[in-house]
Every structure is written in structure tokens, then in C-alpha cells.
C-alpha atoms as a PDB file:
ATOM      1  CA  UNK A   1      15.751  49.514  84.035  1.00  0.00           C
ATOM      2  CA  UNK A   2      17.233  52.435  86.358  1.00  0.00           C
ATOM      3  CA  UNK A   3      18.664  55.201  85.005  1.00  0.00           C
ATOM      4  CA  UNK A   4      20.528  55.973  88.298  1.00  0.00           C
ATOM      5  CA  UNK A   5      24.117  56.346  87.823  1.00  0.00           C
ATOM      6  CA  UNK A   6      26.527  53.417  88.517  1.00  0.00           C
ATOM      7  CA  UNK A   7      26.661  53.218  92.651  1.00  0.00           C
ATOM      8  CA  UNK A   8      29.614  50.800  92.362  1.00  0.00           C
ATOM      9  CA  UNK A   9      28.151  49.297  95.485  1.00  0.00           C
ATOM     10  CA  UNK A  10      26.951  45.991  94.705  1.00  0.00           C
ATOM     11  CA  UNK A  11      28.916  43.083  93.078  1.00  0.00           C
ATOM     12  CA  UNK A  12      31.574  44.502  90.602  1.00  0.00           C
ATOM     13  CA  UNK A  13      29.883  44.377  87.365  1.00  0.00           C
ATOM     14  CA  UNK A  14      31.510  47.384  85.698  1.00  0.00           C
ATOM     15  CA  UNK A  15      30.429  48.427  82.197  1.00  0.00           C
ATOM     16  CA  UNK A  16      29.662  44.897  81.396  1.00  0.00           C
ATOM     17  CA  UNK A  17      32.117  44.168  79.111  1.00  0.00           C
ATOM     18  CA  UNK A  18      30.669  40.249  78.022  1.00  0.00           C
ATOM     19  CA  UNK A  19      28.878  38.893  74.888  1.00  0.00           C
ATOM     20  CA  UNK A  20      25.251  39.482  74.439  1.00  0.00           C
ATOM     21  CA  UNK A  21      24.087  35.541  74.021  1.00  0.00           C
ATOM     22  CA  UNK A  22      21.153  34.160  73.045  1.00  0.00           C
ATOM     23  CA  UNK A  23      18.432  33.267  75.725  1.00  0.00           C
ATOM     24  CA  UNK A  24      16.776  29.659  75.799  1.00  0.00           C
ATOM     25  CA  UNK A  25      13.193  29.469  75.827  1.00  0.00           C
ATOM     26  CA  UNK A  26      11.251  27.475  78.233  1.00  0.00           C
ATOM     27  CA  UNK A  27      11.382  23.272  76.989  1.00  0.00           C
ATOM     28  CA  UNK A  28      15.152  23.651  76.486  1.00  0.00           C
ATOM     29  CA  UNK A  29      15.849  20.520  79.187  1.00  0.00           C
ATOM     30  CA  UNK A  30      18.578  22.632  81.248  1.00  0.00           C
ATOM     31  CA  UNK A  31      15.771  25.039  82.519  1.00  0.00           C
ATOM     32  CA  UNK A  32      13.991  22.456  83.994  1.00  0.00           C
ATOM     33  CA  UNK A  33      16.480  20.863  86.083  1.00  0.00           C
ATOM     34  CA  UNK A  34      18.466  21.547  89.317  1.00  0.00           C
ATOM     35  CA  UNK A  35      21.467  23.643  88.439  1.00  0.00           C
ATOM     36  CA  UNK A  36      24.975  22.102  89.893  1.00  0.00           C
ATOM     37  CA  UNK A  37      26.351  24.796  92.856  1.00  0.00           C
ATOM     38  CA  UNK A  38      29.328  27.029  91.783  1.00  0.00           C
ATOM     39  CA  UNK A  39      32.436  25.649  93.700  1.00  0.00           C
ATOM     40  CA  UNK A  40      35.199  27.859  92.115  1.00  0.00           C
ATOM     41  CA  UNK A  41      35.319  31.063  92.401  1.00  0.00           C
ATOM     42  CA  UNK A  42      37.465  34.097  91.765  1.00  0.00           C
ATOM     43  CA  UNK A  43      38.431  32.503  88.309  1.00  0.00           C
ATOM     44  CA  UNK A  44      38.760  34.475  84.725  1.00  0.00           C
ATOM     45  CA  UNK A  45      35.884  31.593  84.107  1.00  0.00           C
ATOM     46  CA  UNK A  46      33.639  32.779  86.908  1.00  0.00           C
ATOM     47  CA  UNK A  47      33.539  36.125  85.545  1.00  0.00           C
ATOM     48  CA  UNK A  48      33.726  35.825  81.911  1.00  0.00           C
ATOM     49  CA  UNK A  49      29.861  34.275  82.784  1.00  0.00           C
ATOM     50  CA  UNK A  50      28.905  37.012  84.881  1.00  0.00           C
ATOM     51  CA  UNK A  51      29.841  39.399  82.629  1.00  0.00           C
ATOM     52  CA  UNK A  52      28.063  37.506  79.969  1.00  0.00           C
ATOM     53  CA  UNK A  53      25.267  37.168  82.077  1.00  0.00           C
ATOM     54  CA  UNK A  54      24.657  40.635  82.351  1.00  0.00           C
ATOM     55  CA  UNK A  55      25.480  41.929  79.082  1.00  0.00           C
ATOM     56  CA  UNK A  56      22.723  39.438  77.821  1.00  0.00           C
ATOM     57  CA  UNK A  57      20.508  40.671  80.579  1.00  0.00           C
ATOM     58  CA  UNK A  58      20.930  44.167  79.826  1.00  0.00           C
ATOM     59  CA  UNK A  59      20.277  43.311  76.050  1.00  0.00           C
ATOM     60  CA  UNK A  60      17.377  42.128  76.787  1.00  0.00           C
ATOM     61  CA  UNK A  61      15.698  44.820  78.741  1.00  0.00           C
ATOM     62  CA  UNK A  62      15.755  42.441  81.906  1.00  0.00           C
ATOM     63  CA  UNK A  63      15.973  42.528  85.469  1.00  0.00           C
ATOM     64  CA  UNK A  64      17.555  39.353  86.356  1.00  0.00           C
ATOM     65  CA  UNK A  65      19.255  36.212  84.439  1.00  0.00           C
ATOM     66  CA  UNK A  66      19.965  32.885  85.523  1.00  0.00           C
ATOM     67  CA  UNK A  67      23.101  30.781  84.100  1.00  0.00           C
ATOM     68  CA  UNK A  68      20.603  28.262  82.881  1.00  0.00           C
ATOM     69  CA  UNK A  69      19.117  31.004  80.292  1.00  0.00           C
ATOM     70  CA  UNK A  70      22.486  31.124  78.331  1.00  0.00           C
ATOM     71  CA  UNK A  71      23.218  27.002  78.315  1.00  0.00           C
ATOM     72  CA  UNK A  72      24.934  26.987  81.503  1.00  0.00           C
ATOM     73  CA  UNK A  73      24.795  24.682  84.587  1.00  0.00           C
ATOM     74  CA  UNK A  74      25.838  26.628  87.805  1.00  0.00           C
ATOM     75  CA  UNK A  75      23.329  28.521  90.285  1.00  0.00           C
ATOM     76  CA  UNK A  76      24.470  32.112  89.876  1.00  0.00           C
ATOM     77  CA  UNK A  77      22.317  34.349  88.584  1.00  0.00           C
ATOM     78  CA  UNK A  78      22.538  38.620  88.052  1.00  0.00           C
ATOM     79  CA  UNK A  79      20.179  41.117  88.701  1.00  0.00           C
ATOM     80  CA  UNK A  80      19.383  45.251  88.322  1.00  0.00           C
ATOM     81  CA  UNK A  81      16.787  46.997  89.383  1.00  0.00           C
ATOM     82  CA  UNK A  82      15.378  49.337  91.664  1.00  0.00           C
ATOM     83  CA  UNK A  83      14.313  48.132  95.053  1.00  0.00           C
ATOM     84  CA  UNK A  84      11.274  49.805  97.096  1.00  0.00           C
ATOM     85  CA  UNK A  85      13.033  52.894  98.188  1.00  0.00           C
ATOM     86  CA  UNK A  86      14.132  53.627  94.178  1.00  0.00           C
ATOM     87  CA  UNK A  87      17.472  53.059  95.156  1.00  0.00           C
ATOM     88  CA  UNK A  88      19.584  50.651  92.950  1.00  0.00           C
ATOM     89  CA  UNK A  89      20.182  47.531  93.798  1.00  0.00           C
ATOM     90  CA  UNK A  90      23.026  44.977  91.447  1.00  0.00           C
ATOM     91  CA  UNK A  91      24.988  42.070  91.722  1.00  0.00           C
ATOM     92  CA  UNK A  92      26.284  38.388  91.156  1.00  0.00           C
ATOM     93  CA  UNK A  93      24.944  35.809  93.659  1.00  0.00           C
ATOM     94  CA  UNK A  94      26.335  32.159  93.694  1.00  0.00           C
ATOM     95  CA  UNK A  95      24.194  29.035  95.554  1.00  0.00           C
ATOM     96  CA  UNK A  96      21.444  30.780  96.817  1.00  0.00           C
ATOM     97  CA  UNK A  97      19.851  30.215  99.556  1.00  0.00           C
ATOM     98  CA  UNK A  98      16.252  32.137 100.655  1.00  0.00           C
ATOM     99  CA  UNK A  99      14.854  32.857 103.701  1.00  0.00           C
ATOM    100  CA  UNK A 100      12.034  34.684 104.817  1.00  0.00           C
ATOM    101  CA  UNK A 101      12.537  37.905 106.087  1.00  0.00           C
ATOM    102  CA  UNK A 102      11.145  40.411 108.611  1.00  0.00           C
ATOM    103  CA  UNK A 103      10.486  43.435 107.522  1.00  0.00           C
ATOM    104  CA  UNK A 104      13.541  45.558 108.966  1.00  0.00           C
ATOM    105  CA  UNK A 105      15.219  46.564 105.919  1.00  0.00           C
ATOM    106  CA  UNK A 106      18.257  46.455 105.006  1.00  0.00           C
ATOM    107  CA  UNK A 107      21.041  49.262 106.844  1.00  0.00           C
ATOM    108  CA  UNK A 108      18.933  48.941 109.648  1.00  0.00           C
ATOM    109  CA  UNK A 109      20.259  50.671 112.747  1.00  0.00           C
ATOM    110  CA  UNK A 110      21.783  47.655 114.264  1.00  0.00           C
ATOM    111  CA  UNK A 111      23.767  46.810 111.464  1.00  0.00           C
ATOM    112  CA  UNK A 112      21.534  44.339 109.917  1.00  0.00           C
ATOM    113  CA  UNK A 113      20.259  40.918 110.601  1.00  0.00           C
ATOM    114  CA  UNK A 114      22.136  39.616 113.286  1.00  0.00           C
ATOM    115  CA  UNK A 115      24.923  41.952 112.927  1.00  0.00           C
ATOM    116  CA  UNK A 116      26.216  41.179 109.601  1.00  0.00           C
ATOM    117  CA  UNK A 117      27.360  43.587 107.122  1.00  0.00           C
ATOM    118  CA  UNK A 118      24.748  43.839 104.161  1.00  0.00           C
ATOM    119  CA  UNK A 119      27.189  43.138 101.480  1.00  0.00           C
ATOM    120  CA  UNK A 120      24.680  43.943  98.898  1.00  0.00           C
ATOM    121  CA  UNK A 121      24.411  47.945  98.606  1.00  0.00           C
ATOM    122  CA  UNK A 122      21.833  50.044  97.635  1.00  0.00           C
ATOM    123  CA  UNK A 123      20.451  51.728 101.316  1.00  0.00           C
ATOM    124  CA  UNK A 124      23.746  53.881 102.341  1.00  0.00           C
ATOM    125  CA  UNK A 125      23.753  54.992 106.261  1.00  0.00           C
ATOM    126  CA  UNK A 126      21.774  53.658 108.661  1.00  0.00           C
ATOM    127  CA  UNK A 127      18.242  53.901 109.040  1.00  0.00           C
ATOM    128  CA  UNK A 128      16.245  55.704 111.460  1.00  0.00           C
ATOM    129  CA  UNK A 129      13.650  54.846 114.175  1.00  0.00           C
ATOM    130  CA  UNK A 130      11.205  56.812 112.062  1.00  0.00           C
ATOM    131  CA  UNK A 131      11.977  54.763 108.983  1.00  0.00           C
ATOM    132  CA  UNK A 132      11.735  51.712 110.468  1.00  0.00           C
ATOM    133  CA  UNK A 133       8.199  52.596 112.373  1.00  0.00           C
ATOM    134  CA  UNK A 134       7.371  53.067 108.805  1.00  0.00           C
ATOM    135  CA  UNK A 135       8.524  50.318 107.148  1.00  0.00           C
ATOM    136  CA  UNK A 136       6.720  47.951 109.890  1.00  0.00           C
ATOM    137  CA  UNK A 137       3.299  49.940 109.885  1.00  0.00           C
ATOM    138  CA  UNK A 138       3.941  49.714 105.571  1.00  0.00           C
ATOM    139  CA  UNK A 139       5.195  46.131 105.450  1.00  0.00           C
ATOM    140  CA  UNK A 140       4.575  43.917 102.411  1.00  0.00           C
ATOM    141  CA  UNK A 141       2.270  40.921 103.191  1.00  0.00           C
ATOM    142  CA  UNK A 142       3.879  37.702 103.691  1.00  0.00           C
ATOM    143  CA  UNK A 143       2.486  36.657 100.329  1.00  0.00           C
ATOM    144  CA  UNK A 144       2.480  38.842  97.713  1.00  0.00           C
ATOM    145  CA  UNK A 145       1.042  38.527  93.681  1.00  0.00           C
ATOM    146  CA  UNK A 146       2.882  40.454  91.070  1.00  0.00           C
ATOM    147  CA  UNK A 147       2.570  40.272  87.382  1.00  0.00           C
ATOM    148  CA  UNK A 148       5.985  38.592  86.450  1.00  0.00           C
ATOM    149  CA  UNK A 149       7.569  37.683  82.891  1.00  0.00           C
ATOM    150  CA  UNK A 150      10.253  35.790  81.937  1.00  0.00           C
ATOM    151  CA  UNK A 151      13.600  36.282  78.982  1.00  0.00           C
ATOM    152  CA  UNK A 152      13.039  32.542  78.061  1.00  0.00           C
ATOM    153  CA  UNK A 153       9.250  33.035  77.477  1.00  0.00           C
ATOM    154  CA  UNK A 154       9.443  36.794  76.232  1.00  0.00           C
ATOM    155  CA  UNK A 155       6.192  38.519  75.279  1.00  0.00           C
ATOM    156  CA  UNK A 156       4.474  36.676  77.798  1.00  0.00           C
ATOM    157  CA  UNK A 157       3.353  37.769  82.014  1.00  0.00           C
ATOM    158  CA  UNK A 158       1.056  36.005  84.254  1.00  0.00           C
ATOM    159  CA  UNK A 159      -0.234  36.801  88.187  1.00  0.00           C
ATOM    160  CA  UNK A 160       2.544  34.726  90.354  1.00  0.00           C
ATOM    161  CA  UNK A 161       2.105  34.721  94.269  1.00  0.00           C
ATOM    162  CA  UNK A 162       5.561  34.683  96.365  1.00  0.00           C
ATOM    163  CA  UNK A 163       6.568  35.669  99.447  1.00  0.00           C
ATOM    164  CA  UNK A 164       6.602  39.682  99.760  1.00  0.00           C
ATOM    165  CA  UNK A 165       9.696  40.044 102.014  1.00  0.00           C
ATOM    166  CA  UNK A 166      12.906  37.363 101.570  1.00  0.00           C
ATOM    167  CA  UNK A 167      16.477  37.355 102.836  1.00  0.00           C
ATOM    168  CA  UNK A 168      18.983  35.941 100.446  1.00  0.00           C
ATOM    169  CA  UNK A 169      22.218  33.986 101.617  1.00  0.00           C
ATOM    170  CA  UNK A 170      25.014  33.224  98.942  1.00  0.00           C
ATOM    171  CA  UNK A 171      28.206  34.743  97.704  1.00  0.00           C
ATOM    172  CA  UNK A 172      29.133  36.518  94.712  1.00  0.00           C
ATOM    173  CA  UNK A 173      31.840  35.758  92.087  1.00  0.00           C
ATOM    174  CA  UNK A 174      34.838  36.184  94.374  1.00  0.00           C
ATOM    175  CA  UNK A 175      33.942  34.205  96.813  1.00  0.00           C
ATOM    176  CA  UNK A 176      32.376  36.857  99.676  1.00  0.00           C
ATOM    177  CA  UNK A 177      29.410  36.422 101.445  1.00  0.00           C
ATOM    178  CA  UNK A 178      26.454  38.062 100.271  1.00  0.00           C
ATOM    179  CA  UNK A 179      23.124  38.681 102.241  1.00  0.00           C
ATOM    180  CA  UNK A 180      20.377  40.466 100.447  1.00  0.00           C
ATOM    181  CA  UNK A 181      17.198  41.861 101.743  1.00  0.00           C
ATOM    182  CA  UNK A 182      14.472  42.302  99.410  1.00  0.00           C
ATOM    183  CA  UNK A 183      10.525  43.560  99.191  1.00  0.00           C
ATOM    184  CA  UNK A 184       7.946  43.434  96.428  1.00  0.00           C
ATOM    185  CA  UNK A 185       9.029  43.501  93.167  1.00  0.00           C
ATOM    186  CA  UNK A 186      12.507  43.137  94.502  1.00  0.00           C
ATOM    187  CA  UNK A 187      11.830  40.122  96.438  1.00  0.00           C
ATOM    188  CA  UNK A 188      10.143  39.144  94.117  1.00  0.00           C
ATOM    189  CA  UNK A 189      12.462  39.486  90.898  1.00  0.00           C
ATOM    190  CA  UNK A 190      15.168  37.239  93.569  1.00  0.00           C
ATOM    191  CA  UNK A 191      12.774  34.666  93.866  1.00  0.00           C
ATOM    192  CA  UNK A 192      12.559  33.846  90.236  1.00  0.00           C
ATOM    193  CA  UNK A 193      15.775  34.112  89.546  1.00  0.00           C
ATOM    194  CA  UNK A 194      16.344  31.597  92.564  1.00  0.00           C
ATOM    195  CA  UNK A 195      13.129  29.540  90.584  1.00  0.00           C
ATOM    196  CA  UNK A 196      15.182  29.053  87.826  1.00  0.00           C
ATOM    197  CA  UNK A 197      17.975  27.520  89.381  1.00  0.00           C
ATOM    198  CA  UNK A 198      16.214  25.102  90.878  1.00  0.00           C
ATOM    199  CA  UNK A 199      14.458  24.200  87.581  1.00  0.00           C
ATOM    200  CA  UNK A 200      11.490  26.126  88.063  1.00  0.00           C
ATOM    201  CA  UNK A 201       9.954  28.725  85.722  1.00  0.00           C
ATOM    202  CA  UNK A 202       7.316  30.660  86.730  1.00  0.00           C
ATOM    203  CA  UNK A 203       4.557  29.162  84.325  1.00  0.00           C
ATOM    204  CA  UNK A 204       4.953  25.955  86.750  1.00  0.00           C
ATOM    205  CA  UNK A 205       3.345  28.477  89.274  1.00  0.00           C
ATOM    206  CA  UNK A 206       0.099  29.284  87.837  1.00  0.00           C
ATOM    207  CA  UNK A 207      -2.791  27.628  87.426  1.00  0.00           C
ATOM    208  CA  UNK A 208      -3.170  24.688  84.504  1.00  0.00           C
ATOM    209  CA  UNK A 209      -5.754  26.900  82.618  1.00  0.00           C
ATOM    210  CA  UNK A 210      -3.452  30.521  82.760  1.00  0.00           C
ATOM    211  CA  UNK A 211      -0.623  28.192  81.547  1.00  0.00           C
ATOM    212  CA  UNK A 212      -2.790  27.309  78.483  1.00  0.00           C
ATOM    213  CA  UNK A 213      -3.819  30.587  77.558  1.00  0.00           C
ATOM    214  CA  UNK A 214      -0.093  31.553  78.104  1.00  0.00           C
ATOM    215  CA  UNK A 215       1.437  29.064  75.760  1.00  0.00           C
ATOM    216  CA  UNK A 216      -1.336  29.960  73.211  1.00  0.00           C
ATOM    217  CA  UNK A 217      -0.315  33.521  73.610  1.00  0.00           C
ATOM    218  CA  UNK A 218       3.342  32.890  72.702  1.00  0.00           C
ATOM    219  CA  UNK A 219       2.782  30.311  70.190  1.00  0.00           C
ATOM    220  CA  UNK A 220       0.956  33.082  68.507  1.00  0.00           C
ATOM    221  CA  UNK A 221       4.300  35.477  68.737  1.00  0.00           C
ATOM    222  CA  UNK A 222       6.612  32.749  67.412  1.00  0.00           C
ATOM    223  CA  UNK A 223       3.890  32.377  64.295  1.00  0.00           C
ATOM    224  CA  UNK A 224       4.585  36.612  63.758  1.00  0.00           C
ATOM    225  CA  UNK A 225       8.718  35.717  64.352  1.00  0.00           C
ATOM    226  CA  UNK A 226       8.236  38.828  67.611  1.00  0.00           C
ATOM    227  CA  UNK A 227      11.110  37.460  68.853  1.00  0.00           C
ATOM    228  CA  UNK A 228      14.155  35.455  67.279  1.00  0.00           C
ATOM    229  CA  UNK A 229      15.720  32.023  68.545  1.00  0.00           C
ATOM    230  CA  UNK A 230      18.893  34.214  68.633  1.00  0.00           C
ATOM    231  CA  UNK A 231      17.006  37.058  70.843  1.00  0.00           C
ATOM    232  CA  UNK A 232      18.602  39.587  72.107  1.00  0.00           C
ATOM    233  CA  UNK A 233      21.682  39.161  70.226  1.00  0.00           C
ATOM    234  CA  UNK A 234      19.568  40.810  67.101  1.00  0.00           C
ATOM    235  CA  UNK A 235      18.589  43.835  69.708  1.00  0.00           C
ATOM    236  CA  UNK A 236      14.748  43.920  69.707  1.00  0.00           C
ATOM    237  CA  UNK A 237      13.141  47.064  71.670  1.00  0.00           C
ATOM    238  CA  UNK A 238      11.333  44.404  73.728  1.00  0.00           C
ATOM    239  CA  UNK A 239      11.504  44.890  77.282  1.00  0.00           C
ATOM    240  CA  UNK A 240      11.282  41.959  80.101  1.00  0.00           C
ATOM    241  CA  UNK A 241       7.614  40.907  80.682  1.00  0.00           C
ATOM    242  CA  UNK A 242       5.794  42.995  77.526  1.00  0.00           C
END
């Protein structure tokens, strides 16, 4: 988790201010299901979740949280974490939408991709020629593998190939438009998160053999009780993906 201080730049978050929840572990049915898209927003609802969402999250040691993962059925998910240039990147996206991206980053010179504003914060001023000769001649691979873990599996990680640069399209709680550009573990955290609102969890991405030793693995830690049906609400020191 980044120990930057609070940029205020990304979705309004604030100290969170929501109930740390339990998290629902993989076989729960709503995590394996198509989430319903968020159609009202702006609402003491709407944020009462988010703020939820990343209370829980930040419990938790995590870097993202779908609304699946506390019981509920809407595709928004939250996320913190440094992205590739250590600066930090937060927010609330609703109905999601991924695309993949070239490898201009974000705050590029030109305002970003196709003009548009990057609503989601964490480069500040535009970037050079020089820095953009460099991202290009550094660019992430258009596939990418990452070790990756997951809050409703905790304890557990596996190899997961995705692709290494994305562009996100959605909007966050009130209702703005959001476009987020993302690289390696960034994109990558994004494109989990975006997993699990489709139904997806990343143990549907490996092979049938890693998903074995995986679920041998974390029957194991539910045998030594590592981590509580009511995790994090008890406030374990486990961290996402240990």
C-alpha cells in the first residue's frame, strides 16, 4: 500500500469513513456471475458502498475490491496503489469497460487519448518528448504475467497472463466520466478487478493443475483457521496475495 500522502486527485474517497465488512471467498455464487451495471448514481446509497468498499479494502491490506466481494451486485469496484512511475493512483469506477492501450501514458502532451481529460489523477503536468521516447523504447509487452492474489482466496497467488497496457472507460460514483490508463501491475490490478465483475476470478485463469495445487494450498490455511469467515473485520496483519 503507498505511503504517499492523500493527492485528493482521484475519485473522492476521503478518509474512508465506511464499515470494514467481511470478504466472500471464492464458491460464494455472486462471484461467479455477471454483476448488474450501476444505473444510479450520485446517491447517499452509491457512496455508503464505496466507502464500504474501501474501508474493507484497506482492512485488508488490498489493492482493489469489487462490490461482489462484500455481497453486492453492481460493477463498481475501488482501487489504491502505486502505478509505474510510483505515483498514486485511487478511485471508484462504475461499468467498466477495457480497452487496450498504446503505450502513451497518461498526461501525455496532447492531452490524452483523443483529447480527453484523464479524469483519473496520479501523473500531474504534461509529459515530455523525452518521457514519452522513453516510455515507447520501455513499453510493457502486450501480454504480460504477474503473480496476482485475490481478498476472496487470501493466502493464496498464482502466475496470471493479461494484457500489460489497458485503457479503462467508466464513471465514478457521481456520475463523471472516468478514463484510466494503466501498465503492469497497474493494468494489471484493473483487470482483475474488471474479472470479478464479470464473474471471473483469477483461478479460472490458470491452468487445471496450478488450480489444484492452489485449492490444496488454501484448504490447508482454512484447516490452521489463517484467516476467519469474518476476515478482515477481525484485522489480521495479512496483506493481499501472501
Amino acid at each position: 500500500m503507498s505511503s504517499q500522502p492523500d493527492p485528493r486527485q482521484d475519485g473522492d474517497s476521503g478518509d474512508d469513513g465506511g464499515r470494514i465488512l467481511p470478504i466472500l471467498r471464492w464458491g460464494t455464487p455472486i462471484l461467479h456471475r455477471e454483476l448488474r451495471p450501476v444505473t444510479a448514481f450520485n446517491t447517499k446509497e452509491l457512496d455508503t458502498l464505496v466507502a464500504d468498499m474501501f474501508a474493507t479494502m484497506h482492512a485488508a491490506g488490498g489493492t482493489g475490491l469489487a462490490a461482489n466481494q462484500i455481497g453486492v451486485d453492481l460493477r463498481v469496484f475501488v482501487y489504491d496503489m502505486e502505478d509505474a512511475w510510483g505515483a498514486r493512483r485511487w478511485g471508484a469506477v462504475c461499468n467498466p469497460v477495457i480497452e487496450p492501450s498504446s503505450q502513451k501514458p497518461a498526461g501525455d502532451d496532447d492531452g490524452g487519448v483523443d483529447g480527453e481529460q484523464n479524469h483519473d489523477a496520479g501523473r500531474v503536468g504534461p509529459a515530455t518528448s523525452h518521457t514519452y521516447a522513453y516510455h515507447q523504447a520501455n513499453a510493457p509487452p502486450r501480454t504480460l504475467s504477474m503473480t496476482e492474489g485475490c481478498l476472496s482466496y487470501p493466502g493464496i497467488s498464482a502466475s496470471v497472463s493479461r494484457l500489460g497496457a489497458i485503457t479503462i472507460n467508466g464513471v465514478d460514483q457521481r456520475g463523471d466520466a472516468v478514463r484510466i490508463h494503466a501498465t503492469g501491475l497497474f493494468s494489471h490490478v484493473l483487470q482483475h478487478e474488471v474479472d470479478h465483475l464479470n464473474g471471473i476470478v483469477y483461478g479460472d485463469r490458470v491452468s487445471l493443475g496450478r488450480r489444484e495445487e492452489m485449492d490444496r494450498k488454501y484448504r490447508d490455511l482454512e484447516v490452521k483457521k489463517a484467516y476467519p469467515h469474518d476476515w478482515p473485520t477481525t484485522q489480521t496483519d495479512h496483506k493481499w496475495g501472501d
